[in-house]
C-alpha atoms as a PDB file:
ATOM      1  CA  UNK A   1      33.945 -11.903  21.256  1.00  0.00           C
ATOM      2  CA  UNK A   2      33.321 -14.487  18.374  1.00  0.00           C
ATOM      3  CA  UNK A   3      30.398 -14.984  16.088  1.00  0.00           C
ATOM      4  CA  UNK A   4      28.787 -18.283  15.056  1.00  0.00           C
ATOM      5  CA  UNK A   5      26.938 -18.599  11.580  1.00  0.00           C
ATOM      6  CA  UNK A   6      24.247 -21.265  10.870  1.00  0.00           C
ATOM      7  CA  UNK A   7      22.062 -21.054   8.129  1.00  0.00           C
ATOM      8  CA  UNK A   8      22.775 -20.644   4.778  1.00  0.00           C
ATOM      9  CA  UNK A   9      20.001 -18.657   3.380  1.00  0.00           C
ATOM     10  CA  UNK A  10      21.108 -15.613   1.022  1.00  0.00           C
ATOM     11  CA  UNK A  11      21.386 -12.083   1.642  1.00  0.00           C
ATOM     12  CA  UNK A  12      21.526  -9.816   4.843  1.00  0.00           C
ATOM     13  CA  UNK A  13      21.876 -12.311   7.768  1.00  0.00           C
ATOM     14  CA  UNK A  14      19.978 -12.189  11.108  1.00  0.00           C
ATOM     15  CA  UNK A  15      22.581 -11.307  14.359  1.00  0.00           C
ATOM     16  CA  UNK A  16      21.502 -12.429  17.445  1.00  0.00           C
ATOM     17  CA  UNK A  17      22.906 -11.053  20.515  1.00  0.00           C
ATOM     18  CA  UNK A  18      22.901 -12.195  24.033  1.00  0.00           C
ATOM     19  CA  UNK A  19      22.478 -10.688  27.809  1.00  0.00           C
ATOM     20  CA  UNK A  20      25.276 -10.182  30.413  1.00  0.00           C
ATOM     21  CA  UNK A  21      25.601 -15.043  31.284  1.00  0.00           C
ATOM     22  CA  UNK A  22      22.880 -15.244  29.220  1.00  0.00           C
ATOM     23  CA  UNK A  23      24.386 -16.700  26.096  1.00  0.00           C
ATOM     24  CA  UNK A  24      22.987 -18.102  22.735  1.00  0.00           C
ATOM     25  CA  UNK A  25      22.741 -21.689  24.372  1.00  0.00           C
ATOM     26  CA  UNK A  26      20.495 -20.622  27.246  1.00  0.00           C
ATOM     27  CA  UNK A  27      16.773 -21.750  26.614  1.00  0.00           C
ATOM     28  CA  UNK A  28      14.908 -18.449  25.468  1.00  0.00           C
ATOM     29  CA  UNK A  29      17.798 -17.301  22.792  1.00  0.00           C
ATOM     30  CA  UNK A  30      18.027 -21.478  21.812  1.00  0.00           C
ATOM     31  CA  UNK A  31      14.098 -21.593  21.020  1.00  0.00           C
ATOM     32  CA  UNK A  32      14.166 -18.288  19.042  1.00  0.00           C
ATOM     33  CA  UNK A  33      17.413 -18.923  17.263  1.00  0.00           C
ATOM     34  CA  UNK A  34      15.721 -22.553  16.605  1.00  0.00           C
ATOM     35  CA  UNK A  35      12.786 -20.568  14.957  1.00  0.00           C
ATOM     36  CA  UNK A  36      14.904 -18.473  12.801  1.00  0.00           C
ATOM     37  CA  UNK A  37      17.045 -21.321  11.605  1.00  0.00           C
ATOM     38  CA  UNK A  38      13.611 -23.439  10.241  1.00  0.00           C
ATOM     39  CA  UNK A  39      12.524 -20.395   8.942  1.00  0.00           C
ATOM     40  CA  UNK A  40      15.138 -19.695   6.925  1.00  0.00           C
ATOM     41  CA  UNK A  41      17.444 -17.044   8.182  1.00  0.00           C
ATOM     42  CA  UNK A  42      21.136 -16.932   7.866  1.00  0.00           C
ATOM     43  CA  UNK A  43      21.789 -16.766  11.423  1.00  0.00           C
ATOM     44  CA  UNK A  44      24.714 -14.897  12.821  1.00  0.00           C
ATOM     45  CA  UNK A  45      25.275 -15.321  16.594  1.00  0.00           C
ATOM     46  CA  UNK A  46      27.370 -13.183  18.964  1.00  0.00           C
ATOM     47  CA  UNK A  47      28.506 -14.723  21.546  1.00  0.00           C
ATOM     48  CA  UNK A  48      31.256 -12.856  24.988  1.00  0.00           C
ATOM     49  CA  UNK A  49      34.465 -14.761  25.258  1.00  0.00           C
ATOM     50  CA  UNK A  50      35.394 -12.998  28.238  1.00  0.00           C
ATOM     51  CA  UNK A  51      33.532 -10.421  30.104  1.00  0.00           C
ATOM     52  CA  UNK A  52      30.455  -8.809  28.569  1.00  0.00           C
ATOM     53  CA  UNK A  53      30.996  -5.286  28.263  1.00  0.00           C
ATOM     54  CA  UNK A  54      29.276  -2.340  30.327  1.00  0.00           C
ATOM     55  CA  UNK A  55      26.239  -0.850  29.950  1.00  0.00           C
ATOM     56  CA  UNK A  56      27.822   2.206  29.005  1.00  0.00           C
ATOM     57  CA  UNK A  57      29.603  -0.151  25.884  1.00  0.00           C
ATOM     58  CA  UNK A  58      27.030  -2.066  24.764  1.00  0.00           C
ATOM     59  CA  UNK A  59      25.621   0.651  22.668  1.00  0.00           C
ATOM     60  CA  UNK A  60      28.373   1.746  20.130  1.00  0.00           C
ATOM     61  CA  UNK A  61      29.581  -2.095  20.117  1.00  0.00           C
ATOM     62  CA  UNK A  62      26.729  -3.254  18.631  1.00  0.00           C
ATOM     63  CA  UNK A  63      26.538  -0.163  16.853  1.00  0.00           C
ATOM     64  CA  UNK A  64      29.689  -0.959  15.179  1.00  0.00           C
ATOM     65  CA  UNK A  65      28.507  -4.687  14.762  1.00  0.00           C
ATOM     66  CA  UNK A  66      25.598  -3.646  13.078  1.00  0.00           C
ATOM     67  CA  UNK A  67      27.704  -1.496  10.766  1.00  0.00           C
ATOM     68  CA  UNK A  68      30.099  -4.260   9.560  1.00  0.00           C
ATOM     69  CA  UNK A  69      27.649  -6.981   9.556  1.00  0.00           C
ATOM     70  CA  UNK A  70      24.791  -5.259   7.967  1.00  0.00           C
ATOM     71  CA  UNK A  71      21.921  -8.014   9.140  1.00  0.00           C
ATOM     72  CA  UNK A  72      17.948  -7.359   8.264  1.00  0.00           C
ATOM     73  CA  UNK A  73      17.037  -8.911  11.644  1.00  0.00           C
ATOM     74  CA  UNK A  74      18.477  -8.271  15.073  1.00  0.00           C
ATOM     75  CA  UNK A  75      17.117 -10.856  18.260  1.00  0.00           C
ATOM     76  CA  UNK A  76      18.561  -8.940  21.393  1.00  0.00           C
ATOM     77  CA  UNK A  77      18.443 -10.297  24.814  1.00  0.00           C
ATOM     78  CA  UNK A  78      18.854  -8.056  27.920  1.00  0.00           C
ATOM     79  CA  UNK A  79      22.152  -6.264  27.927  1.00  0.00           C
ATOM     80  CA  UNK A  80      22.569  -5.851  24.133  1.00  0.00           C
ATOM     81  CA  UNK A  81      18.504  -4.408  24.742  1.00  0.00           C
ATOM     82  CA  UNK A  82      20.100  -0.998  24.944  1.00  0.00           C
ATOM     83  CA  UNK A  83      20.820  -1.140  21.652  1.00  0.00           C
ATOM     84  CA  UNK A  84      17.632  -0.598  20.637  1.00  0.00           C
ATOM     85  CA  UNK A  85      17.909   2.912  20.550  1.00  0.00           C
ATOM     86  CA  UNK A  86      20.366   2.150  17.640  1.00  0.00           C
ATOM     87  CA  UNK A  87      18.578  -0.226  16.187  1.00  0.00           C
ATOM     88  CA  UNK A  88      15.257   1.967  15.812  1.00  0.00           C
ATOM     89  CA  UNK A  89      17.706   4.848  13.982  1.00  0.00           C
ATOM     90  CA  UNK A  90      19.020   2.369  11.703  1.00  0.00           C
ATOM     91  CA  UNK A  91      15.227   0.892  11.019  1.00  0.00           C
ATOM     92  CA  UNK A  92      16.036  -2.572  11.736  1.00  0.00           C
ATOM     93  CA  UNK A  93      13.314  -5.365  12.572  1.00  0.00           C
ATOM     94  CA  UNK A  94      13.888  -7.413  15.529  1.00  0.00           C
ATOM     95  CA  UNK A  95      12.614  -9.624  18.811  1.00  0.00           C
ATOM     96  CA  UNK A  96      13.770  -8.076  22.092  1.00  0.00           C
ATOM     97  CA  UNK A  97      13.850  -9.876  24.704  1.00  0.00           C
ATOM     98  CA  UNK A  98      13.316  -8.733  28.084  1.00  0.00           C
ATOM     99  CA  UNK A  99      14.498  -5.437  27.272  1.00  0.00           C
ATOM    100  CA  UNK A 100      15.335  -3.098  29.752  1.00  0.00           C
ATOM    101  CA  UNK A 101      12.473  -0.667  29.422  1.00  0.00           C
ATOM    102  CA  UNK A 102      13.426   0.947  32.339  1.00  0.00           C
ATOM    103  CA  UNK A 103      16.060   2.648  30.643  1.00  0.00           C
ATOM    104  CA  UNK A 104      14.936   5.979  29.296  1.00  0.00           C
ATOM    105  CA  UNK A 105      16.536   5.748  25.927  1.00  0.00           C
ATOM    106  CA  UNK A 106      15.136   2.278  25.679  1.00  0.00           C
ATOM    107  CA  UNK A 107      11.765   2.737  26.618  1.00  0.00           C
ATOM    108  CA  UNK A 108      11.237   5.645  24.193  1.00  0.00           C
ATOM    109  CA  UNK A 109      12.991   3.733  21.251  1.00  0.00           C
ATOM    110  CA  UNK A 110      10.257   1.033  21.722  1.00  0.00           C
ATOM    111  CA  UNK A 111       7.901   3.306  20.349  1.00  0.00           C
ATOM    112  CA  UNK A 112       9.595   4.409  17.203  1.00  0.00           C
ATOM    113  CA  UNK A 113      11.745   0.750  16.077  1.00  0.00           C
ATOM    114  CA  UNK A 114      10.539  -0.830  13.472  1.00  0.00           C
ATOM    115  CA  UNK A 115       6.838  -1.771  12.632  1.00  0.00           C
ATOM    116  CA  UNK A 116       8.446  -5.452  12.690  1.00  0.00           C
ATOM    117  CA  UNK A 117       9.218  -5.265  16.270  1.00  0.00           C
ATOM    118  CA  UNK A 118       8.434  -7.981  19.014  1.00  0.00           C
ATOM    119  CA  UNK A 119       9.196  -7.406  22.591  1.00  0.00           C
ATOM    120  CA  UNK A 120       9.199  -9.660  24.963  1.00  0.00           C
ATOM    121  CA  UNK A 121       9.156 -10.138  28.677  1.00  0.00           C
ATOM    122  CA  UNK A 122       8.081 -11.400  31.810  1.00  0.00           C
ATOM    123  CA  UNK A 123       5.624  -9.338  34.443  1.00  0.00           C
ATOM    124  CA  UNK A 124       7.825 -10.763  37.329  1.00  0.00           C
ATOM    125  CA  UNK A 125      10.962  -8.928  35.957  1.00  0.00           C
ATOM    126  CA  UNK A 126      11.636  -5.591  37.089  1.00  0.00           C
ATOM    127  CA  UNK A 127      13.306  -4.453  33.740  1.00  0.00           C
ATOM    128  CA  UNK A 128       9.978  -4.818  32.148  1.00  0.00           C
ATOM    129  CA  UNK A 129       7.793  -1.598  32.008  1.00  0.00           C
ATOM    130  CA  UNK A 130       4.380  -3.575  30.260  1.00  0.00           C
ATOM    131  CA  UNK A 131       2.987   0.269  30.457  1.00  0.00           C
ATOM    132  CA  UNK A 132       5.714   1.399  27.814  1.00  0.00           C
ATOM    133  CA  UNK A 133       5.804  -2.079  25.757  1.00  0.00           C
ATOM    134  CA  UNK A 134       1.883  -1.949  25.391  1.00  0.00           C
ATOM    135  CA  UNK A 135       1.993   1.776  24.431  1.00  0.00           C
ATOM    136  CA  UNK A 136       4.532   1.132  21.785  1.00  0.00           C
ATOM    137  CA  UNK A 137       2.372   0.087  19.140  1.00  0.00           C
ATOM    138  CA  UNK A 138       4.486  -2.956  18.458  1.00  0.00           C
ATOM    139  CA  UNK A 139       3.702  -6.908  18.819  1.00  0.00           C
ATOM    140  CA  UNK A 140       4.407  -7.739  22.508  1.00  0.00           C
ATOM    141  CA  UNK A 141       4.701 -11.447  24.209  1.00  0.00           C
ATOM    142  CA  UNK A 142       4.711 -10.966  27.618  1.00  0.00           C
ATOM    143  CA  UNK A 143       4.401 -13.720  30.744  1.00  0.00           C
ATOM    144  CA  UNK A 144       2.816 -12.929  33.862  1.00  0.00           C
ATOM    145  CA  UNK A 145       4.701 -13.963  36.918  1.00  0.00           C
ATOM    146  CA  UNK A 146       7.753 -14.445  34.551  1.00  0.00           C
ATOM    147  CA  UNK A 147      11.459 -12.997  35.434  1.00  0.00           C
ATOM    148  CA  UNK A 148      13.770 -11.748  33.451  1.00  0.00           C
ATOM    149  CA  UNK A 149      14.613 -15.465  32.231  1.00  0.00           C
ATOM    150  CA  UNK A 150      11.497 -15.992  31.414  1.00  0.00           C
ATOM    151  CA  UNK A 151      11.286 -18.412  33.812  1.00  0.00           C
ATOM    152  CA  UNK A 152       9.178 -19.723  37.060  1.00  0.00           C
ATOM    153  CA  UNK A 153      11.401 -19.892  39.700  1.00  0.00           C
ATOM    154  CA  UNK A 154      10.013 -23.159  41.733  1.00  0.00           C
ATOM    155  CA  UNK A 155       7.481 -24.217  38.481  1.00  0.00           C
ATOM    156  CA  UNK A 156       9.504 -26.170  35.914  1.00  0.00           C
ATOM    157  CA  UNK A 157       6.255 -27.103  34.095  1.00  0.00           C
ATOM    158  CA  UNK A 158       5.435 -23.441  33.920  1.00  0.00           C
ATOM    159  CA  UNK A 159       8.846 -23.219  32.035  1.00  0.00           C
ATOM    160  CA  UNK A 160       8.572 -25.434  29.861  1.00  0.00           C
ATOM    161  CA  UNK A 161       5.443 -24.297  29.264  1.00  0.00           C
ATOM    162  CA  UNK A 162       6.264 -20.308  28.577  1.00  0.00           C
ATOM    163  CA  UNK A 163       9.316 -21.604  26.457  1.00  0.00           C
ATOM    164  CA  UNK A 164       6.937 -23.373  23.983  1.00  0.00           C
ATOM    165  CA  UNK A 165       4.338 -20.424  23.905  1.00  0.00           C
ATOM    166  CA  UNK A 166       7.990 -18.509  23.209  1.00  0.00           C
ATOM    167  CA  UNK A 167       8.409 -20.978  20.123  1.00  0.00           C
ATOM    168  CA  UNK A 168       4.815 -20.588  18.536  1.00  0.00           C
ATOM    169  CA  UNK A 169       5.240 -17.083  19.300  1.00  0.00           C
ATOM    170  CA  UNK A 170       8.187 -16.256  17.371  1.00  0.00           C
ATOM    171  CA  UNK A 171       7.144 -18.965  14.415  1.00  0.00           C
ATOM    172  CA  UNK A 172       3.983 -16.195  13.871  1.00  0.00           C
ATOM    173  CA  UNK A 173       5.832 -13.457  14.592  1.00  0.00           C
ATOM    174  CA  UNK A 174       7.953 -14.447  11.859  1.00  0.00           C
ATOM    175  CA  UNK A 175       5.507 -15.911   8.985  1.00  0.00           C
END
């Protein structure tokens, strides 16, 4: 694995993570990364340079990324979702994207992360429980007809067009 820093903004950085081929260049992690950056964060970016790991690994290695890195801010995509479980001990703000609410663990940390929590997903992905990510109590962005991409399959205008509501989005979420 390596990790990318942009930014130059003091103190705790942000660390984005990405899915299982769904890496920090993609469009959804680009546009919020994007967002960070001309907001001001110190942006430190994760990114697999072989295989991502398991399921069953993803928790205690961002665990122990969390731990040496220390960030104030954690953007999650997918995958590195099931660490929000750790990330809601710890107290740590964050976007989530497309988290897999299915999980159990994951579902129920929803609810108790931090008040500075956005999830986000698409009505057309079957990770997404909008049930549980309503219920949590937390700021939720959610697409309908959108997959776990957040994408249209077929509809590039509706794309485009769900990647810039993405962008204002995360600008509020973050002001």
């Amino acid at each position: 694995m390596r990790i990318d820093s942009a930014g130059h903004a003091p103190g705790a950085p942000t660390l984005v993570l990405p899915g299982r081929g769904y890496d920090a260049d993609q469009p959804v992690l680009r546009v919020v990364r994007d967002e960070l950056l001309a907001a001001g964060h110190r942006v430190l970016t994760l990114s697999w340079d072989g295989p991502a790991p398991t399921t069953a690994d993803t928790p205690d290695l961002v665990r122990a990324l969390l731990h040496d890195l220390r960030p104030n801010f954690v953007v999650a995509k997918s995958l590195t979702t099931l660490a929000l479980p750790v990330a809601a001990d710890l107290a740590l703000a964050g976007i989530w994207l497309t988290p897999l609410l299915d999980e159990p663990a994951v579902g129920l940390a929803a609810a108790r992360s931090h008040a500075n929590t956005l999830l986000v997903g698409g009505t057309a992905d079957p990770s997404w429980n909008r049930t549980l990510a309503h219920e949590s109590d937390r700021e939720v962005l959610e697409f309908v007809g959108a997959d776990h991409s957040l994408e249209f399959p077929g509809d590039p205008a509706a794309t485009a067009t769900a990647l810039e509501r993405l962008r204002h989005g995360v600008r509020e979420f973050l002001a």
